[in-house]
Protein backbone atom coordinates (compact mmCIF):
# COMPACT_ATOMS: atom_id res chain seq x y z
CA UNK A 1 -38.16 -8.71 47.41
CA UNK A 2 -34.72 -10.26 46.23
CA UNK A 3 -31.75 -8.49 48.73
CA UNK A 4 -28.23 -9.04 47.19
CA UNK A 5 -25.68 -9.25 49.82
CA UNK A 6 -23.01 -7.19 50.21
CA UNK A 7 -19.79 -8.71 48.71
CA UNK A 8 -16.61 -7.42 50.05
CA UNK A 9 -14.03 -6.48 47.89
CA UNK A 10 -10.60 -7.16 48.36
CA UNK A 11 -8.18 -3.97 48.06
CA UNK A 12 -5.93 -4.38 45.01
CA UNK A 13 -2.90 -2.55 44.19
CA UNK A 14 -2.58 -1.10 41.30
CA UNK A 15 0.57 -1.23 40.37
CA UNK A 16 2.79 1.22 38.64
CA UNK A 17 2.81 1.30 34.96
CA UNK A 18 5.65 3.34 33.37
CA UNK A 19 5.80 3.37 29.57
CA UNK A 20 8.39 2.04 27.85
CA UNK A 21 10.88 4.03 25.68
CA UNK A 22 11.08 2.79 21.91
CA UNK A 23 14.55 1.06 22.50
CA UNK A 24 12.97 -0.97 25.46
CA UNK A 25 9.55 -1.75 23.06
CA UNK A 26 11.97 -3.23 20.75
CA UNK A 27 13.74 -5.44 22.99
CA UNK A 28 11.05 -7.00 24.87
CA UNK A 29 10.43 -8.33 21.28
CA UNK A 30 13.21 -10.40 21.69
CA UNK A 31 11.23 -13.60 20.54
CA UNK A 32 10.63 -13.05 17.37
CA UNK A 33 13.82 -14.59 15.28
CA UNK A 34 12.86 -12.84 12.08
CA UNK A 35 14.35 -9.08 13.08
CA UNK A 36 17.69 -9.53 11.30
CA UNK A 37 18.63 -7.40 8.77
CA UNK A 38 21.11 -7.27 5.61
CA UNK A 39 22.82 -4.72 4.24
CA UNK A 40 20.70 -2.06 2.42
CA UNK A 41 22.70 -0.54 -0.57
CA UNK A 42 19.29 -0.46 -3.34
CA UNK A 43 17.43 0.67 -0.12
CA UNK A 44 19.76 3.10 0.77
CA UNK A 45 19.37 5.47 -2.26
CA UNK A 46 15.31 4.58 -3.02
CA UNK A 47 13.11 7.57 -3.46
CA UNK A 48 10.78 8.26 -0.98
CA UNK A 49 6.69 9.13 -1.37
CA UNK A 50 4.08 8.61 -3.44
CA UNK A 51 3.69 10.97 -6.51
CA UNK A 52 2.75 10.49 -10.07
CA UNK A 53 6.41 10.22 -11.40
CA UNK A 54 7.03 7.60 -8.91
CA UNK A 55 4.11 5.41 -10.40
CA UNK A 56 5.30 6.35 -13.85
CA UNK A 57 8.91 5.21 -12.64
CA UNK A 58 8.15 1.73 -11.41
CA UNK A 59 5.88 1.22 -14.64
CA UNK A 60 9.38 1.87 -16.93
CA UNK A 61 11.44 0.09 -15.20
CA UNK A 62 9.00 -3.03 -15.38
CA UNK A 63 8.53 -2.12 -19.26
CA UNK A 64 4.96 -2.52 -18.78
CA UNK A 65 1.86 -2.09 -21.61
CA UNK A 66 0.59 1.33 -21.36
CA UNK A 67 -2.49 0.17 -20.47
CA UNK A 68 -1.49 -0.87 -16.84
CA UNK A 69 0.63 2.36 -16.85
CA UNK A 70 -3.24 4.09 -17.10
CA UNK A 71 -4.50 1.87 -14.90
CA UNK A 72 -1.58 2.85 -12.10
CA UNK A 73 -2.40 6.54 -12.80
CA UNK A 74 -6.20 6.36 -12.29
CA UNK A 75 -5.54 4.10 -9.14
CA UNK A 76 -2.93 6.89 -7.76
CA UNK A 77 -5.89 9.61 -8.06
CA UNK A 78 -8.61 7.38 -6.76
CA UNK A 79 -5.63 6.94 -3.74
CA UNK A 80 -5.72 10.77 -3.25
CA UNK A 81 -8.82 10.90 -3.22
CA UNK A 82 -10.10 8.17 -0.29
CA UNK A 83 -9.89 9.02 3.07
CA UNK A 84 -8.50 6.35 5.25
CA UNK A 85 -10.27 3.63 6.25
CA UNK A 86 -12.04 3.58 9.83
CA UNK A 87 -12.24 -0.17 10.27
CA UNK A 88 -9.18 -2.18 12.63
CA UNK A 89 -6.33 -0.30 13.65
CA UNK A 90 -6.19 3.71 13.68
CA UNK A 91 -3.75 4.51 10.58
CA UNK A 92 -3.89 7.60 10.85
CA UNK A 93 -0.06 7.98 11.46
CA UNK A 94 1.16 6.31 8.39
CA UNK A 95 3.87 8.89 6.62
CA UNK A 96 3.13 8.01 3.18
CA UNK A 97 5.58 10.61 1.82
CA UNK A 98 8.35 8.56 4.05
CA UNK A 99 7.99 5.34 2.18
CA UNK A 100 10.21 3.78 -0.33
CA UNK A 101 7.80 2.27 -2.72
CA UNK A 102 10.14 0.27 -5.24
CA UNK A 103 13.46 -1.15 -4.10
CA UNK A 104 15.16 -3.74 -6.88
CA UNK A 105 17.69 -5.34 -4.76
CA UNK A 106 18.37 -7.98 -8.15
CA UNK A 107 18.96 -7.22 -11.37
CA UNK A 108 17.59 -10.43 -12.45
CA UNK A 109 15.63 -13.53 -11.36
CA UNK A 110 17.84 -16.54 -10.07
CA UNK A 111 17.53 -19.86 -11.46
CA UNK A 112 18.82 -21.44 -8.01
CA UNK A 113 19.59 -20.26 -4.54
CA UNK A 114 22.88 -20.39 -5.43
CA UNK A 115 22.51 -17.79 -8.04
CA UNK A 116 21.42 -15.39 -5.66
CA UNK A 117 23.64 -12.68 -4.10
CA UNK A 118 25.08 -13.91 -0.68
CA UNK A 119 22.75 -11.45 2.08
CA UNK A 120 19.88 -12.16 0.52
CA UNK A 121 20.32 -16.13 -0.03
CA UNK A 122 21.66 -16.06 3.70
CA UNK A 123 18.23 -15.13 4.71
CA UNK A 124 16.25 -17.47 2.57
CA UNK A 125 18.45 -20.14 4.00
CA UNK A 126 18.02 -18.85 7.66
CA UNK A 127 13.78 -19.05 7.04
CA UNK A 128 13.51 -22.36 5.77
CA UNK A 129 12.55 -21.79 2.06
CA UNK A 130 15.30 -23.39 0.16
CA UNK A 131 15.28 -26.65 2.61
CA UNK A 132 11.76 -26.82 2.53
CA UNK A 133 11.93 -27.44 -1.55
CA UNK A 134 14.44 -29.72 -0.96
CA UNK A 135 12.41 -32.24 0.70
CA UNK A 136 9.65 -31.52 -1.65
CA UNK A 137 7.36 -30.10 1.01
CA UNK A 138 6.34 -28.06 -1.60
CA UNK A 139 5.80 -28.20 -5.34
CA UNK A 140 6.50 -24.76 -6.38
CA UNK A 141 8.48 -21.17 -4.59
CA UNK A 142 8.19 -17.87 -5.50
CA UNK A 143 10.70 -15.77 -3.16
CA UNK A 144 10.23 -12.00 -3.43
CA UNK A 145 12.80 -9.65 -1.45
CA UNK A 146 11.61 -6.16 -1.13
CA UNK A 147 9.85 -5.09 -4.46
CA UNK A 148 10.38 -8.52 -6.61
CA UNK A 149 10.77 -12.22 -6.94
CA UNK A 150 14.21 -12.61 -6.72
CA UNK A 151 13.58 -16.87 -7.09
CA UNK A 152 10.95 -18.97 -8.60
CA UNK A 153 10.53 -22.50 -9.22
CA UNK A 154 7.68 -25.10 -10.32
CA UNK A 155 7.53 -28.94 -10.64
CA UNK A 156 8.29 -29.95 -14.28
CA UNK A 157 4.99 -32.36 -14.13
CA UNK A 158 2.90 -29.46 -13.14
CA UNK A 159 3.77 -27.34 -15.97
CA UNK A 160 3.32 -29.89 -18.24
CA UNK A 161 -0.28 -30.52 -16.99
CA UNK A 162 -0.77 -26.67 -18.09
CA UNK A 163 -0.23 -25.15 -14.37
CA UNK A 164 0.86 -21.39 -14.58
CA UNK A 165 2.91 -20.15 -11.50
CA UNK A 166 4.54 -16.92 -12.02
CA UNK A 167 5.34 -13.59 -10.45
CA UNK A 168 2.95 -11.46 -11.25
CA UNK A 169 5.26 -9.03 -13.63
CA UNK A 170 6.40 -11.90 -15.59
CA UNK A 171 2.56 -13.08 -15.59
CA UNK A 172 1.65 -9.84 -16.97
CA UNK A 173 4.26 -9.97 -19.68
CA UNK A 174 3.87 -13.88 -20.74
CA UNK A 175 -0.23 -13.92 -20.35
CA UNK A 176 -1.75 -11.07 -20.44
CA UNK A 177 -5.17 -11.75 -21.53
CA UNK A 178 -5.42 -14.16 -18.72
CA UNK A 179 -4.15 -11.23 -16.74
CA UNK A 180 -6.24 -8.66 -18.03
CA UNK A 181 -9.43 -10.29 -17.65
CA UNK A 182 -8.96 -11.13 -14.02
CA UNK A 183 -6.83 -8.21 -12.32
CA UNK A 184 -8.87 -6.16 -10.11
CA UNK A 185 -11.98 -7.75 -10.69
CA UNK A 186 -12.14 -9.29 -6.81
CA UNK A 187 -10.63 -6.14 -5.21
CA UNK A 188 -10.55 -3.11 -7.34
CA UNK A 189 -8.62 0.15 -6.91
CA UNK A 190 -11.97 1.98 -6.01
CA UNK A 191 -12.52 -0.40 -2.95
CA UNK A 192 -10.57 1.29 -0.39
CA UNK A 193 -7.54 3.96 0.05
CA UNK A 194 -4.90 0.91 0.42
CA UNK A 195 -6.59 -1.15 -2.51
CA UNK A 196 -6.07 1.98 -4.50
CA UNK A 197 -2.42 2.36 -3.14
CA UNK A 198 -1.61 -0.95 -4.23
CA UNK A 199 -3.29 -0.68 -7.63
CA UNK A 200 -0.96 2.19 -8.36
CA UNK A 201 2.62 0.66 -7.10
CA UNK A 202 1.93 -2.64 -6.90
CA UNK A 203 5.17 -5.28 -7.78
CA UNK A 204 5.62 -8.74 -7.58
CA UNK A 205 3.62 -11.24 -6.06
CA UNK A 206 2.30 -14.70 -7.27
CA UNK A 207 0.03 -15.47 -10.41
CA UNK A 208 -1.30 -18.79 -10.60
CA UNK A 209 -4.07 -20.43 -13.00
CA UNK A 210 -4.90 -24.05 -12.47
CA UNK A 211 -6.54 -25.89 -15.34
CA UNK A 212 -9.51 -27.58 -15.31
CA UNK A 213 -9.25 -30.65 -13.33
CA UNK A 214 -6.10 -30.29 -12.03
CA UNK A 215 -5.44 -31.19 -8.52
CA UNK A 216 -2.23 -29.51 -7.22
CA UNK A 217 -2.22 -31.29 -4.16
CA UNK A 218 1.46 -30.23 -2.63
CA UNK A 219 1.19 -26.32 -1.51
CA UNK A 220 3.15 -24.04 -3.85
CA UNK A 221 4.73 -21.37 -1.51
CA UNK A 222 5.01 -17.96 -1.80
CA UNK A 223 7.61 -15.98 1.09
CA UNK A 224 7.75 -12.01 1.01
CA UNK A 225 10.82 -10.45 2.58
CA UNK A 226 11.83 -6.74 3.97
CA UNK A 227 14.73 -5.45 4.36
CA UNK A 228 14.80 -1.86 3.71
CA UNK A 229 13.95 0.48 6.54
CA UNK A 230 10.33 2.55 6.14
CA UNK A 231 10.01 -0.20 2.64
CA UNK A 232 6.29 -0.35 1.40
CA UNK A 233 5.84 -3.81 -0.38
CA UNK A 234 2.98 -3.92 -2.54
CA UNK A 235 3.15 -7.63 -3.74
CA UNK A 236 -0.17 -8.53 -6.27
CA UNK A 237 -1.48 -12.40 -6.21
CA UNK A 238 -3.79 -13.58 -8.83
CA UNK A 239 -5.15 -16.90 -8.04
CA UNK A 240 -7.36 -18.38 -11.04
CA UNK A 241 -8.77 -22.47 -10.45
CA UNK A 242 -10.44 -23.24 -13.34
CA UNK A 243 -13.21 -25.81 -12.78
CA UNK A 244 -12.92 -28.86 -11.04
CA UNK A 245 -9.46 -27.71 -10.14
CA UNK A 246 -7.62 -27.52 -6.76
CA UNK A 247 -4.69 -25.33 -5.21
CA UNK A 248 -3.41 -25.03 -2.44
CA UNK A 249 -1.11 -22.37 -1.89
CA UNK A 250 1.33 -20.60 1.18
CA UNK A 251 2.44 -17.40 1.92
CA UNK A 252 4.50 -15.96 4.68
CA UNK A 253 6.67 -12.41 5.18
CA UNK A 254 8.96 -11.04 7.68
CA UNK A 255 10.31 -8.10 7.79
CA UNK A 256 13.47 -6.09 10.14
CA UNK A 257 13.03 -4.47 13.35
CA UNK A 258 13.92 -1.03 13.09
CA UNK A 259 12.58 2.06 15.28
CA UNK A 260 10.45 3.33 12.38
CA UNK A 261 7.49 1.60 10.34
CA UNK A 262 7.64 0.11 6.86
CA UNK A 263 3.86 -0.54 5.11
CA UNK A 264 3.16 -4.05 3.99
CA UNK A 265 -0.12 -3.75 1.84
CA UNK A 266 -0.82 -6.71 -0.34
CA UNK A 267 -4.00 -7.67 -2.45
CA UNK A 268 -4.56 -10.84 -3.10
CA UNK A 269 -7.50 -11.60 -5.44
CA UNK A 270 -8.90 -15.64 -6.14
CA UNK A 271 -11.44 -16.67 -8.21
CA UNK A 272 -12.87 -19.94 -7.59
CA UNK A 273 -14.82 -21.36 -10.94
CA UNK A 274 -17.37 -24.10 -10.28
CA UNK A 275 -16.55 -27.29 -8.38
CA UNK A 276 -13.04 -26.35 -8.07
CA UNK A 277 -11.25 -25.55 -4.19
CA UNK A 278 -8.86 -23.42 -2.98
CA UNK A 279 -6.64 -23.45 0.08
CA UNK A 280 -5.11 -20.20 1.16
CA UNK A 281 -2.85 -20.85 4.27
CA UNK A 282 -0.86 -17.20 5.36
């Protein structure tokens, strides 16, 4: 017979735990150096939750083909319809009728950071992105603040060896059988409640279709941004490498601390044709 001895054990105090009030959660965040915000005039007068007009809404504004406009409105009913998910995190408190699910904080794409209004090229310059293209760390940034790409830029050479990097609006507007044939085939609306959710709002994001061949060996970047309080972003990336090809491409986002939640719910989709690589660093 085996005899285990007795092991004392040493008397540990447990220790008081009080809970801390939301002003005191948000302090003891104090490192993170991304809580800044900027001021919020598109955010401030954004309609809030999810209903059919608001899908039909963001559609007009983007002057989209009415095909995606169907494709938003059968996404928005397969969205009703899914109960959320029960994998990760409980999300069962998500207000979805206290979101703002399109904020244009630009009325138009800048063709520098200089061209950008002042807030929101502070903050670009305060992250990095600008410098980073300056030293040709990267061959390629998309920049999207809120709802769209406020800034884009690609290497001359890699456009003319047939590289496509767009956001994904102007992507849908400039190539859209290339769109078409590839949009929601990796994740489709019917997947899940928030692939359905991003099917019906989505805006911006990156599209990018590499040739076959075509090694773009220097990351193209891609940096998503919140500013608006209780903001859903809903960026779309399409990533096509034809065969043979290589890409390697970044993301990041930040968003504002603020005592209430905003909903960042991306899809990303990338289809990988024979012999060809992708890198996909967020």
């Amino acid at each position: 017979m085996t005899t285990t001895p007795d092991v004392a054990t040493p008397d540990v105090a447990t220790p008081d735990v009080a809970l801390l009030s939301q002003e005191e959660t948000i302090a003891s965040l104090g490192h993170y150096g991304y809580g800044w915000s900027d001021s919020d005039v598109a955010g401030a007068s954004a309609r809030r939750g999810i209903s059919e007009a608001v899908v039909r809404d963001i559609s007009a504004k983007k002057s989209e083909p009415e095909w995606m406009l169907d494709v938003r409105l059968k996404a928005l009913r397969t969205f009703y319809k899914k109960p959320m998910p029960n994998w990760g995190s409980d999300l069962e408190g998500i207000d979805f009728d206290n979101i703002k699910y399109f904020v244009r904080s630009s009325e138009k794409q800048a063709a520098t950071w200089d061209d950008l209004p002042e807030d929101i090229k502070n903050t670009y310059d305060r992250l990095g992105i600008p410098e980073a293209e300056k030293q040709r760390l990267v061959s390629g940034v998309a920049a999207q603040y809120e709802s769209e790409v406020v800034y884009h830029s690609i290497r001359e050479d890699l456009e003319a060896q047939g590289v496509i990097f767009l956001d994904t609006d102007t992507a849908l507007k400039e190539h859209p059988e290339i769109f078409k044939q590839y949009f929601g085939t990796v994740i489709p609306a019917g997947d899940n409640k928030f692939s359905a959710l991003n099917t019906a709002v989505w805006s911006g994001g990156s599209f990018i279709y590499v040739p076959p061949g075509v090694h773009v060996d220097i990351p193209l970047q891609a940096y998503f941004r919140i500013n608006t309080e209780n903001m859903g972003q809903f960026e779309r990336t399409l990533i096509i490498a034809d065969e043979g090809s290589y890409i390697h491409y970044v993301e990041g986002c930040t968003a504002p601390i603020y005592k209430s939640d905003s909903l960042h719910s991306a899809v990303v989709e990338i289809i990988v044709k024979p012999h060809a690589r992708v890198r996909y660093t967020t």
